[in-house]
PDB file of N, CA and C in Angstrom:
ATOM      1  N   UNK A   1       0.843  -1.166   0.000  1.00  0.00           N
ATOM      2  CA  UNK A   1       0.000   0.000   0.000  1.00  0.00           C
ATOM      3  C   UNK A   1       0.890   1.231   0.000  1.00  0.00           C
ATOM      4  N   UNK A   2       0.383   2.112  -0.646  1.00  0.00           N
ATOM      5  CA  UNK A   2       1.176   3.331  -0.613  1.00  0.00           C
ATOM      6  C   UNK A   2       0.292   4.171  -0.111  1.00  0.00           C
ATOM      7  N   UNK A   3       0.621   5.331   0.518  1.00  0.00           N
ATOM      8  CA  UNK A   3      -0.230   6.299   0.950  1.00  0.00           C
ATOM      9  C   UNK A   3       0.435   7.569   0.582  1.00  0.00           C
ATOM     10  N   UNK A   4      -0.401   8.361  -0.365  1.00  0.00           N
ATOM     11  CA  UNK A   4       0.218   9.728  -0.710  1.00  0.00           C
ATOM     12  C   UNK A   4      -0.219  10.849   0.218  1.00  0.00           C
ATOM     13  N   UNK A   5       1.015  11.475   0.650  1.00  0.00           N
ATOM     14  CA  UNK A   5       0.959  12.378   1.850  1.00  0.00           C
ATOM     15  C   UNK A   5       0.430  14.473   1.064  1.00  0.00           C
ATOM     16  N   UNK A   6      -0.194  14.629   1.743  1.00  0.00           N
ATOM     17  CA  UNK A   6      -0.402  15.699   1.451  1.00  0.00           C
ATOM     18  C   UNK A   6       0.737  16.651   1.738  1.00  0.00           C
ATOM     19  N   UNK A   7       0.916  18.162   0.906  1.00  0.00           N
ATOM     20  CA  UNK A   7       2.168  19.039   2.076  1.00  0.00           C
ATOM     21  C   UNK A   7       1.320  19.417   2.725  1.00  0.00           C
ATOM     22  N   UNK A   8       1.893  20.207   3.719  1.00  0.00           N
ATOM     23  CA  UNK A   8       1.326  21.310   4.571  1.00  0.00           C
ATOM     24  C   UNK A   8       0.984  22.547   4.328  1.00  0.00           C
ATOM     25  N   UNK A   9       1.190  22.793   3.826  1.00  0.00           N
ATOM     26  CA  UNK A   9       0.900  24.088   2.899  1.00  0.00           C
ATOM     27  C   UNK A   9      -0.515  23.797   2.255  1.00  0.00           C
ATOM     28  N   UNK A  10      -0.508  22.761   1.650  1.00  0.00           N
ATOM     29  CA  UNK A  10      -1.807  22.815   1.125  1.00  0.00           C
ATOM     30  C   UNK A  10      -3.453  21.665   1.819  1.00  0.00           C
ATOM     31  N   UNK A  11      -2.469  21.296   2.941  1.00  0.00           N
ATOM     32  CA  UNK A  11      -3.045  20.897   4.208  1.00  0.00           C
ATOM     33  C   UNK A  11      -3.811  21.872   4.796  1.00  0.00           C
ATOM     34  N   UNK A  12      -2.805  22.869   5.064  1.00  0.00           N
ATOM     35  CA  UNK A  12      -3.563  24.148   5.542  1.00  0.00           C
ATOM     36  C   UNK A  12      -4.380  24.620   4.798  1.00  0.00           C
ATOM     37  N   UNK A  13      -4.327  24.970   3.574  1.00  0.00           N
ATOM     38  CA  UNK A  13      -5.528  25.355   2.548  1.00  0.00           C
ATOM     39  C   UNK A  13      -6.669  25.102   2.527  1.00  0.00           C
ATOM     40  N   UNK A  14      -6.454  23.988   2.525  1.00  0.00           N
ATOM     41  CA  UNK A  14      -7.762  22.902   2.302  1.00  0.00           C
ATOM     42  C   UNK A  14      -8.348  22.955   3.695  1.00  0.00           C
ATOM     43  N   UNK A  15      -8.039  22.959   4.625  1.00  0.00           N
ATOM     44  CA  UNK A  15      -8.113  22.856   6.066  1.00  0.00           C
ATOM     45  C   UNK A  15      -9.223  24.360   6.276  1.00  0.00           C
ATOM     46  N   UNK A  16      -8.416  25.406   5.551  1.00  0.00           N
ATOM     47  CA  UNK A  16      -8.839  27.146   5.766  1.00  0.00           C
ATOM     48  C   UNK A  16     -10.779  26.992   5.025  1.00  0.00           C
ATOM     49  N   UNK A  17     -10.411  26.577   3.587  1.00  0.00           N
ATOM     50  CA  UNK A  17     -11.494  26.488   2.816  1.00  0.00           C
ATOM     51  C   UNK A  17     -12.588  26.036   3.152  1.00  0.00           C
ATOM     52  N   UNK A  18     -12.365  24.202   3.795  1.00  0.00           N
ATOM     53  CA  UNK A  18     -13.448  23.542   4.278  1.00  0.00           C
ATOM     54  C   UNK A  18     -12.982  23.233   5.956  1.00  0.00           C
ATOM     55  N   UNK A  19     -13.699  24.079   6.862  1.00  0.00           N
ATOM     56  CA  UNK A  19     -13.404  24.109   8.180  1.00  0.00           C
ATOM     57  C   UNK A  19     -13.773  22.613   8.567  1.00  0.00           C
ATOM     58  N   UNK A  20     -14.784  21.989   8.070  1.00  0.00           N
ATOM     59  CA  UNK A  20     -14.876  20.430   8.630  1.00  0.00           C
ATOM     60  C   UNK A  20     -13.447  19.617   8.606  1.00  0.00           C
ATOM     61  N   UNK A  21     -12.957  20.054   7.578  1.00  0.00           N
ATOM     62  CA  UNK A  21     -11.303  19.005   7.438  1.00  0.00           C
ATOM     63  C   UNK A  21      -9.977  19.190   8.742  1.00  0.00           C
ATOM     64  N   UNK A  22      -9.883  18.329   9.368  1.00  0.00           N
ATOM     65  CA  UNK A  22      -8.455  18.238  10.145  1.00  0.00           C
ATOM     66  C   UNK A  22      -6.923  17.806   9.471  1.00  0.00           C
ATOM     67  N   UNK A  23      -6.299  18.786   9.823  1.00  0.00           N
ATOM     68  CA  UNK A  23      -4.964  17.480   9.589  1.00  0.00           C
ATOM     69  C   UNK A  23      -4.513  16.861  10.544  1.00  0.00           C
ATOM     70  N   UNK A  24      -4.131  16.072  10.149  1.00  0.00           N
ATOM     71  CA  UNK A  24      -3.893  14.365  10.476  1.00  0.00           C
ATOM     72  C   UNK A  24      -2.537  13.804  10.094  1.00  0.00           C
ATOM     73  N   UNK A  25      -1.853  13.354  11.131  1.00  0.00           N
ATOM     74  CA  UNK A  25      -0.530  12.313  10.854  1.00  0.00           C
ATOM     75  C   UNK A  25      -0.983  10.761  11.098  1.00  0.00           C
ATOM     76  N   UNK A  26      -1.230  10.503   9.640  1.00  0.00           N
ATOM     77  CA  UNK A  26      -1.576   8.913   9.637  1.00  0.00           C
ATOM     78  C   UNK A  26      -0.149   8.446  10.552  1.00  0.00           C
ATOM     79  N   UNK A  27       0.156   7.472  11.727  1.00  0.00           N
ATOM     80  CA  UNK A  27       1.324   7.090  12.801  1.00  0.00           C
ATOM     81  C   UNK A  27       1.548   5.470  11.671  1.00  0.00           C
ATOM     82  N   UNK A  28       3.336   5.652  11.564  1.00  0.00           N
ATOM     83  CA  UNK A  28       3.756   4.872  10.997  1.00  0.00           C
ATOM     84  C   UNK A  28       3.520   3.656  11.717  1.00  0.00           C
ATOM     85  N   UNK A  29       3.219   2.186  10.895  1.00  0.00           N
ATOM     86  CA  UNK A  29       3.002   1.127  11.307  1.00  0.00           C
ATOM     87  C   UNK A  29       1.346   0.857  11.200  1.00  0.00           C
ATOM     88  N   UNK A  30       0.623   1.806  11.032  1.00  0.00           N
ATOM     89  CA  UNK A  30      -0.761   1.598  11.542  1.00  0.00           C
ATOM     90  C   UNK A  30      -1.198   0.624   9.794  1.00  0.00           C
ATOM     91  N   UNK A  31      -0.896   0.823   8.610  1.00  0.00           N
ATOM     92  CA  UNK A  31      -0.579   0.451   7.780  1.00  0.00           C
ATOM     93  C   UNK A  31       0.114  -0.564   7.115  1.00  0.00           C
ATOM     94  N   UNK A  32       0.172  -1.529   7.346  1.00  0.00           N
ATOM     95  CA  UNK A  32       1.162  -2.777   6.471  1.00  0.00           C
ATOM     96  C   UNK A  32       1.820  -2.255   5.853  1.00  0.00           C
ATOM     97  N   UNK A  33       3.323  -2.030   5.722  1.00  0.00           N
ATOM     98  CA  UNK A  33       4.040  -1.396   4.526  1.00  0.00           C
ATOM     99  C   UNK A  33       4.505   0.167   4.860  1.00  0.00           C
ATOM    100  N   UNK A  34       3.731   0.465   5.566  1.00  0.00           N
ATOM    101  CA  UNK A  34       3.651   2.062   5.921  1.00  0.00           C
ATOM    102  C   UNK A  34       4.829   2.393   7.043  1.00  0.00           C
ATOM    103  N   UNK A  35       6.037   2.945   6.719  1.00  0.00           N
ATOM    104  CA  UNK A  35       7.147   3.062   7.365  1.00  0.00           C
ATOM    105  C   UNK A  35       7.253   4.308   8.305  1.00  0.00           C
ATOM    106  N   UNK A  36       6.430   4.962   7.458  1.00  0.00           N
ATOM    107  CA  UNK A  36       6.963   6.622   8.284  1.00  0.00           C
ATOM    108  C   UNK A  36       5.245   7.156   8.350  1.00  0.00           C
ATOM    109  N   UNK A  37       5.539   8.487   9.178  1.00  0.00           N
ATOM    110  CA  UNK A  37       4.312   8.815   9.500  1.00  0.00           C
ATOM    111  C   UNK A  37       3.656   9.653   8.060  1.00  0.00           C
ATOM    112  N   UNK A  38       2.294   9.995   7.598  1.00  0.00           N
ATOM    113  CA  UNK A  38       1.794  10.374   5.966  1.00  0.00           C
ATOM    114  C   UNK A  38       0.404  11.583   7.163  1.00  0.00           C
ATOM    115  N   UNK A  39       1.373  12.629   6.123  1.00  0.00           N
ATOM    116  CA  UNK A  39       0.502  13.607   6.482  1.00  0.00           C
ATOM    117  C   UNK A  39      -0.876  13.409   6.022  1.00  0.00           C
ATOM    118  N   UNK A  40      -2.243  14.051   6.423  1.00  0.00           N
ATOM    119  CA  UNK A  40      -3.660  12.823   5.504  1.00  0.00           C
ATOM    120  C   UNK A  40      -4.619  14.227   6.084  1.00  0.00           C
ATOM    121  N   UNK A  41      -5.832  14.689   5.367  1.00  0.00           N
ATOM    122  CA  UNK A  41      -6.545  15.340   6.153  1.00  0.00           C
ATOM    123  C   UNK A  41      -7.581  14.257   6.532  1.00  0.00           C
ATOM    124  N   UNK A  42      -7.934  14.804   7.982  1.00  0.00           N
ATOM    125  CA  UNK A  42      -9.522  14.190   8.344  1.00  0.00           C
ATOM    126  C   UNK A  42     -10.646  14.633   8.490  1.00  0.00           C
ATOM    127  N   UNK A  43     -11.937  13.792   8.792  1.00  0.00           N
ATOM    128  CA  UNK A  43     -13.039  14.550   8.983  1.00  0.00           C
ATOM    129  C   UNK A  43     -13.287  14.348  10.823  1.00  0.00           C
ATOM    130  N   UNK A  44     -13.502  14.597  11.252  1.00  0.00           N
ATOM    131  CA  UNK A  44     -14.188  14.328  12.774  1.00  0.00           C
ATOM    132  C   UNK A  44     -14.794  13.369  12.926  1.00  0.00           C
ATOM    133  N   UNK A  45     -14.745  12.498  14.180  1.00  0.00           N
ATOM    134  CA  UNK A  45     -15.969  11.586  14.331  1.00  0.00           C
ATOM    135  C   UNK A  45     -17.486  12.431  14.840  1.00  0.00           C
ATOM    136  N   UNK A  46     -18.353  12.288  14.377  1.00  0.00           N
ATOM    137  CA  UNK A  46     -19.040  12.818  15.026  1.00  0.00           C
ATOM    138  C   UNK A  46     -20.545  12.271  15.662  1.00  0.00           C
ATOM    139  N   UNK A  47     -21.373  12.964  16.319  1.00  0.00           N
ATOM    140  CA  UNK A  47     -22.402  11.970  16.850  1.00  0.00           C
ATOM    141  C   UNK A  47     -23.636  12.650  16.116  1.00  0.00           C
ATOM    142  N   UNK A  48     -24.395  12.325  15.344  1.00  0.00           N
ATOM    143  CA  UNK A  48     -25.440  13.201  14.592  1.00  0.00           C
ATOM    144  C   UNK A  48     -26.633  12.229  15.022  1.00  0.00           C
ATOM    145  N   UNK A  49     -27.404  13.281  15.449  1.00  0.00           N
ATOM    146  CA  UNK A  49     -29.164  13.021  15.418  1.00  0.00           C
ATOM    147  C   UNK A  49     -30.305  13.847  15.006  1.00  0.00           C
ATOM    148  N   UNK A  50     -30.951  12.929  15.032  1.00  0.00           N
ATOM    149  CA  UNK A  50     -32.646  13.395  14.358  1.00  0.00           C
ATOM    150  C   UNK A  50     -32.602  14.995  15.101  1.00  0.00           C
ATOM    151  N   UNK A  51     -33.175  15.942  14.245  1.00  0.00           N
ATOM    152  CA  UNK A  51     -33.525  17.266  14.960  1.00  0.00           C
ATOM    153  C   UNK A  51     -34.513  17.391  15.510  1.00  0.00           C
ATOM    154  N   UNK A  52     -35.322  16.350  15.754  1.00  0.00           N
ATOM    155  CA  UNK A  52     -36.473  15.956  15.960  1.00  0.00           C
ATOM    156  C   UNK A  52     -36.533  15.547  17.488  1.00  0.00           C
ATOM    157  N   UNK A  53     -35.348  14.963  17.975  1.00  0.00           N
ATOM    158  CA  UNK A  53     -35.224  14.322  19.165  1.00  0.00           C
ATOM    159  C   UNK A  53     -35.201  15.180  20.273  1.00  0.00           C
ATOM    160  N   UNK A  54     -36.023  15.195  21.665  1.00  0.00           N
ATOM    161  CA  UNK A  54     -36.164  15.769  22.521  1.00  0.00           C
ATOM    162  C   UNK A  54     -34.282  16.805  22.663  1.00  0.00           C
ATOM    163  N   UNK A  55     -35.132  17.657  23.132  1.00  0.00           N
ATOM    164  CA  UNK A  55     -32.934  18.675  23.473  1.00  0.00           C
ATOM    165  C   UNK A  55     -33.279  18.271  24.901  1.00  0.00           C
ATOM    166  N   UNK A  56     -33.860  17.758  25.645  1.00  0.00           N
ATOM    167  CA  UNK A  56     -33.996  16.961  27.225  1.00  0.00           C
ATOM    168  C   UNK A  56     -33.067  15.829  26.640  1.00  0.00           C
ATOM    169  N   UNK A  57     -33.080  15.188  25.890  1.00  0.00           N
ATOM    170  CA  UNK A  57     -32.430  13.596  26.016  1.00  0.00           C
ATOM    171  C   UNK A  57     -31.461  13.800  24.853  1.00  0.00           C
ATOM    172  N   UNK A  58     -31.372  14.516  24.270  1.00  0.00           N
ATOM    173  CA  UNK A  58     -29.817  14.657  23.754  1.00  0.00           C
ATOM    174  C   UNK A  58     -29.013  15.425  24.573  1.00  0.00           C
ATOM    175  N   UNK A  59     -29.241  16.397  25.753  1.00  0.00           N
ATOM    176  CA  UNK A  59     -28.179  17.286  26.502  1.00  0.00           C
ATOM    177  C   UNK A  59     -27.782  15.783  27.390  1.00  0.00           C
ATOM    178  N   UNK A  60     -28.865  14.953  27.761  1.00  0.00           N
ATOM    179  CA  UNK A  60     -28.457  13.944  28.587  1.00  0.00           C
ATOM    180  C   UNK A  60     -27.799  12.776  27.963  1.00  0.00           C
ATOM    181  N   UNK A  61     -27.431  12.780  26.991  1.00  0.00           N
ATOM    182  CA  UNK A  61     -26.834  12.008  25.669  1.00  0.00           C
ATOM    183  C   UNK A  61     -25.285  12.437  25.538  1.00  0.00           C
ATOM    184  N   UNK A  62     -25.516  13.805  25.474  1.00  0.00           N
ATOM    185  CA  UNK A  62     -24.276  14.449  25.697  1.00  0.00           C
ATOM    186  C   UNK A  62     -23.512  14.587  26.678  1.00  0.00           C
ATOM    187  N   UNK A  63     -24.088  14.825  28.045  1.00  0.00           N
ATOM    188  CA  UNK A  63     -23.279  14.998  29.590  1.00  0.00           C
ATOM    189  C   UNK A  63     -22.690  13.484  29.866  1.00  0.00           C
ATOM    190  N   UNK A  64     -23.723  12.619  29.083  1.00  0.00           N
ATOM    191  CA  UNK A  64     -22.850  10.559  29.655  1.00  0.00           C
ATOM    192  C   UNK A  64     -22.061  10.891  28.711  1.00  0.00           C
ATOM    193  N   UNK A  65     -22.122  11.054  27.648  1.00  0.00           N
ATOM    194  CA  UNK A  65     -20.881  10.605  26.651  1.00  0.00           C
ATOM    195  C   UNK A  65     -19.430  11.037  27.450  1.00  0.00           C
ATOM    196  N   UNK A  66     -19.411  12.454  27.771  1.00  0.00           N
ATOM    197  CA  UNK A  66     -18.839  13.254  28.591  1.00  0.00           C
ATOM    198  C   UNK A  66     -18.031  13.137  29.820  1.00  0.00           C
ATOM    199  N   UNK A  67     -19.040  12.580  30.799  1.00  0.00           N
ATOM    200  CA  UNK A  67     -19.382  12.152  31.992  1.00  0.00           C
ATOM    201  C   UNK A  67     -18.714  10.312  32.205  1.00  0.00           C
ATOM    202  N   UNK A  68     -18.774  10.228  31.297  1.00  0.00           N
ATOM    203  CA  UNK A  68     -17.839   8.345  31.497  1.00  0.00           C
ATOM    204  C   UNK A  68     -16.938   7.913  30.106  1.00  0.00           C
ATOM    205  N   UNK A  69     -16.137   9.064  29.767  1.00  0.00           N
ATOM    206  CA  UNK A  69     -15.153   8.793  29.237  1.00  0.00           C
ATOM    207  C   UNK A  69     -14.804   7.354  29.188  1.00  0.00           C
ATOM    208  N   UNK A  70     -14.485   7.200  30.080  1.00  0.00           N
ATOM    209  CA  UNK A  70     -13.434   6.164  30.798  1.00  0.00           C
ATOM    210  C   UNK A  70     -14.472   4.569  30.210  1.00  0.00           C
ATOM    211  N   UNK A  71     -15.911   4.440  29.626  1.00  0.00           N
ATOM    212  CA  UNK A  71     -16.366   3.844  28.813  1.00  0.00           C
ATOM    213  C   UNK A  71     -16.170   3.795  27.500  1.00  0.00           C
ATOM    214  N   UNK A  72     -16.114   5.129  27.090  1.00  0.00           N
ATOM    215  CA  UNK A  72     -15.651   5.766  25.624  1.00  0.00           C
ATOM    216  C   UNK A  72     -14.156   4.843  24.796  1.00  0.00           C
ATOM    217  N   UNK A  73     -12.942   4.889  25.744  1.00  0.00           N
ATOM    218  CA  UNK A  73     -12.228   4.301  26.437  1.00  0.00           C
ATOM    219  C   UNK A  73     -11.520   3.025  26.237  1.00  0.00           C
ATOM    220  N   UNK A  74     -12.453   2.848  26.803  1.00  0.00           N
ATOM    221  CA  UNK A  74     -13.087   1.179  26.463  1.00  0.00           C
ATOM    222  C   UNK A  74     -13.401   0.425  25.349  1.00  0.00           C
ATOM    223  N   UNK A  75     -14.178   1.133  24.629  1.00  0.00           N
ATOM    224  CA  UNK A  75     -14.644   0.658  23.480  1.00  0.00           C
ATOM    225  C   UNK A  75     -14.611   1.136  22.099  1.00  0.00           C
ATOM    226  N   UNK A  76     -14.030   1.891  22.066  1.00  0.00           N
ATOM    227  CA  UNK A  76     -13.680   2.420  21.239  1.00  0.00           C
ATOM    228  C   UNK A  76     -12.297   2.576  20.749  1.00  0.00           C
ATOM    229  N   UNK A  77     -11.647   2.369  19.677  1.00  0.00           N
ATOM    230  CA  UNK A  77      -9.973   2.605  19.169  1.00  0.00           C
ATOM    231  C   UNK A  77      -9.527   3.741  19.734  1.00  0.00           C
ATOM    232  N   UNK A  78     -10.319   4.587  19.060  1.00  0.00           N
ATOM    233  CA  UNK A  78      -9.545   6.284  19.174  1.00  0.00           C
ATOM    234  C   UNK A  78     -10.484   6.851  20.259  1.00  0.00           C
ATOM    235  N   UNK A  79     -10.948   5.972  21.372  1.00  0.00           N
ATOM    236  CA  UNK A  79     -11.599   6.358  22.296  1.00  0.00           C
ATOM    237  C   UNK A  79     -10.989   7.376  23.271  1.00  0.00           C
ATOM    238  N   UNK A  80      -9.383   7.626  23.239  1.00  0.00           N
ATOM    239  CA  UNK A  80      -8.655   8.463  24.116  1.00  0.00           C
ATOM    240  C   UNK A  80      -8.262   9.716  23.209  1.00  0.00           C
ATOM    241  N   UNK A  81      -8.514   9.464  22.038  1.00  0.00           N
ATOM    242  CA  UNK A  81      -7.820  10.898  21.284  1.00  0.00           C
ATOM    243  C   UNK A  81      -9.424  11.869  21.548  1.00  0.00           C
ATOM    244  N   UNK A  82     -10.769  11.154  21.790  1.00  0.00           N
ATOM    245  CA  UNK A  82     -11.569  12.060  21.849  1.00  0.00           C
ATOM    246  C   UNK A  82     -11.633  12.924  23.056  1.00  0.00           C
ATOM    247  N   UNK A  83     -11.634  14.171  22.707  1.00  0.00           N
ATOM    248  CA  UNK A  83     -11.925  15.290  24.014  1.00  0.00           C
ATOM    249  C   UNK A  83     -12.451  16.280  23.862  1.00  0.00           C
ATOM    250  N   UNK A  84     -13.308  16.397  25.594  1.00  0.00           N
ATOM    251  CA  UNK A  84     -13.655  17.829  25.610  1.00  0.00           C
ATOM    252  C   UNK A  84     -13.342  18.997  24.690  1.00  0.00           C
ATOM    253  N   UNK A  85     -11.957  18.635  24.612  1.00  0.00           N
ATOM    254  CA  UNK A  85     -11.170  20.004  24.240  1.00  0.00           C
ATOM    255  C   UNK A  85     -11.570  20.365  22.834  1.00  0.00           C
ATOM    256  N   UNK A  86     -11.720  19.418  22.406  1.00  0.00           N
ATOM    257  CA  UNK A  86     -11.648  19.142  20.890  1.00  0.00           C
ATOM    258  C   UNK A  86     -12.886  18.952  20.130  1.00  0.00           C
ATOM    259  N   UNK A  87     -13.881  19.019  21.214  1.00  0.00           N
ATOM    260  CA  UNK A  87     -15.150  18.060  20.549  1.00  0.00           C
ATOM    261  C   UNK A  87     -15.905  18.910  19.361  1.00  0.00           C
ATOM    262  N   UNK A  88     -15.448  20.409  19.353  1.00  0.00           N
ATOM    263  CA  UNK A  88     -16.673  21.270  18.593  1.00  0.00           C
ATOM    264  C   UNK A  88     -15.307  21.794  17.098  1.00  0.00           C
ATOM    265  N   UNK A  89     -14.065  20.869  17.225  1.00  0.00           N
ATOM    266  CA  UNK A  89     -13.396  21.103  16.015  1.00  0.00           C
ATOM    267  C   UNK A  89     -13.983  20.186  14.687  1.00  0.00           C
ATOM    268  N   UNK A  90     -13.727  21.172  13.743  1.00  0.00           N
ATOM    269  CA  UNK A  90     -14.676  21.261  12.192  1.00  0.00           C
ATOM    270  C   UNK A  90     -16.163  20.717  12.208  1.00  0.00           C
ATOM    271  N   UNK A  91     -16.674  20.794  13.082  1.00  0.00           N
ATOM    272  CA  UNK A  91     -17.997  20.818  12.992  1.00  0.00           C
ATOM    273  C   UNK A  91     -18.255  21.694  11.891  1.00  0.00           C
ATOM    274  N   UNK A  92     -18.633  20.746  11.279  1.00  0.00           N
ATOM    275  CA  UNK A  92     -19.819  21.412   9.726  1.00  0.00           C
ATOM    276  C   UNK A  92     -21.086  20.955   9.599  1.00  0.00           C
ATOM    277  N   UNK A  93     -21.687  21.037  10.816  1.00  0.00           N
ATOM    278  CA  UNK A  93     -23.313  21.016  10.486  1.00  0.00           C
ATOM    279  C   UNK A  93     -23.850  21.763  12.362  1.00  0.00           C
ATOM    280  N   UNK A  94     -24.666  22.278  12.251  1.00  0.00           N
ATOM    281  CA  UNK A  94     -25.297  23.039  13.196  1.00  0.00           C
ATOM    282  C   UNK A  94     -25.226  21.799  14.858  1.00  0.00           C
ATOM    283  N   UNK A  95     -25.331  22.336  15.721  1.00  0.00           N
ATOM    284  CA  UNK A  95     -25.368  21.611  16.687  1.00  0.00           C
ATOM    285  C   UNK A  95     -27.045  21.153  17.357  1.00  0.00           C
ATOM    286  N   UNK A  96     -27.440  20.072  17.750  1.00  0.00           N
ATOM    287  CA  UNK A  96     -28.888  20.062  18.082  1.00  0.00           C
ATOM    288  C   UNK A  96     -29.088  20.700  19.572  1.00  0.00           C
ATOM    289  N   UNK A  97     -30.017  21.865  19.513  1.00  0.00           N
ATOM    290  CA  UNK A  97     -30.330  22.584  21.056  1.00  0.00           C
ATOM    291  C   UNK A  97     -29.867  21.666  22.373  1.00  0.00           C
ATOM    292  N   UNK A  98     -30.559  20.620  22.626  1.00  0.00           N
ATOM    293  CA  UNK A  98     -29.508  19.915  23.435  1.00  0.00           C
ATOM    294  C   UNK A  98     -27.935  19.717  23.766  1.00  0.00           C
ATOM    295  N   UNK A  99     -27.597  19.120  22.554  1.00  0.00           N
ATOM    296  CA  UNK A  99     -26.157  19.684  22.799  1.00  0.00           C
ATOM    297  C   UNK A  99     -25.401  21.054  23.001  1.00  0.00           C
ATOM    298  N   UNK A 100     -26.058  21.722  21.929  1.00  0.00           N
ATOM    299  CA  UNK A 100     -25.544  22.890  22.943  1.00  0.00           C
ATOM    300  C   UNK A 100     -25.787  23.764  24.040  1.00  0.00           C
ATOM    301  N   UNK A 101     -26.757  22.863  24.666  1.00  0.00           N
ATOM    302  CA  UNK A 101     -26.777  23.605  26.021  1.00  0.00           C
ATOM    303  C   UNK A 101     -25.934  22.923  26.466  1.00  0.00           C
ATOM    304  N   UNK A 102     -25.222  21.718  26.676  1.00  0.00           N
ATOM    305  CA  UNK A 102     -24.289  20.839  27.096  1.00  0.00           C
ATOM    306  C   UNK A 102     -23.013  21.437  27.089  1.00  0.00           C
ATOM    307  N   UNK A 103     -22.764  22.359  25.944  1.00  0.00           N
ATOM    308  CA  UNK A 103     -21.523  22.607  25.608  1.00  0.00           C
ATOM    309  C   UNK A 103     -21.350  24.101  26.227  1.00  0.00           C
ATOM    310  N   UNK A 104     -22.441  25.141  26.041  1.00  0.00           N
ATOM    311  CA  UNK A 104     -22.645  26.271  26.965  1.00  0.00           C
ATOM    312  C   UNK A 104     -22.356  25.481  28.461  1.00  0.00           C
ATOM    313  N   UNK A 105     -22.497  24.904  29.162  1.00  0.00           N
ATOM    314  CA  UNK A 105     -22.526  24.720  30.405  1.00  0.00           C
ATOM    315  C   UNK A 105     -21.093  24.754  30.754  1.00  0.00           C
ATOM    316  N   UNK A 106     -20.259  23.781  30.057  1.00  0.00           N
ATOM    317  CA  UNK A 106     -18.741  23.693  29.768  1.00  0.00           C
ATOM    318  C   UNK A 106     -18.183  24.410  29.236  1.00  0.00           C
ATOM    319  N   UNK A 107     -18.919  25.652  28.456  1.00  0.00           N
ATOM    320  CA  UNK A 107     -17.869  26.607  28.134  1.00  0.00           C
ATOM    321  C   UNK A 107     -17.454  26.668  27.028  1.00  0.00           C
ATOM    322  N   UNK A 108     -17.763  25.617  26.195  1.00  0.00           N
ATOM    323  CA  UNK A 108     -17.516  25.261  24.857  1.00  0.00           C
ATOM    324  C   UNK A 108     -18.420  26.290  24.057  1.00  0.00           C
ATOM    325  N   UNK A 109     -19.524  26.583  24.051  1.00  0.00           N
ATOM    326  CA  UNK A 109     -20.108  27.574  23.161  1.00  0.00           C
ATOM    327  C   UNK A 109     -20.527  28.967  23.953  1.00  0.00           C
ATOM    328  N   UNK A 110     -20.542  30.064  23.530  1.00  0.00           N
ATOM    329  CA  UNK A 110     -21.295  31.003  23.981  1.00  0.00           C
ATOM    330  C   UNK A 110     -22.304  31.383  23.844  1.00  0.00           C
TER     331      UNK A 110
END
């Protein structure tokens, strides 16, 4: 497998243009064949629901997710790269009222 690495320069570009995109160091080894680390943009994981769904039981959707990491953790691969810190980077679609009262509470939105 080969993996063609983006530069940075146009990492950043692309990054500026479409705010949903991250860059990303694909970590050497994760790949069969893959020796060194390959610069890569990403998208976010993200958690999307019905707009339809109570903002009572998605803020409470949001505070567990939050609230027991340490499950997240668990079960998940990249269960430790997810964080607080990080959670509202390239979001490209609106947040559901629930969540962001979740994220106002923490400080994350104003």
């Amino acid at each position: 497998m080969v993996l063609v690495p983006i530069s940075e320069e146009k990492a950043k570009e692309l990054a500026a243009e479409f705010p949903y995109y991250g860059i990303f160091n694909i970590p050497s080894g994760m790949y069969k064949g893959v020796e060194e680390p390959v610069r890569a943009l990403a998208t976010p994981a993200l958690w999307i629901c019905d707009a339809k769904l109570s903002p009572t039981l998605v803020y409470k959707m949001t505070k567990a997710l939050w609230e027991h990491r340490d499950i997240l953790e668990k079960v998940h691969a990249k269960g430790k790269d997810i964080t607080l810190e990080t959670a509202l980077d390239g979001m490209g679609i609106p947040l559901h009222p629930g969540a962001e009262l979740y994220y106002k509470e923490v400080g994350l939105v104003k």
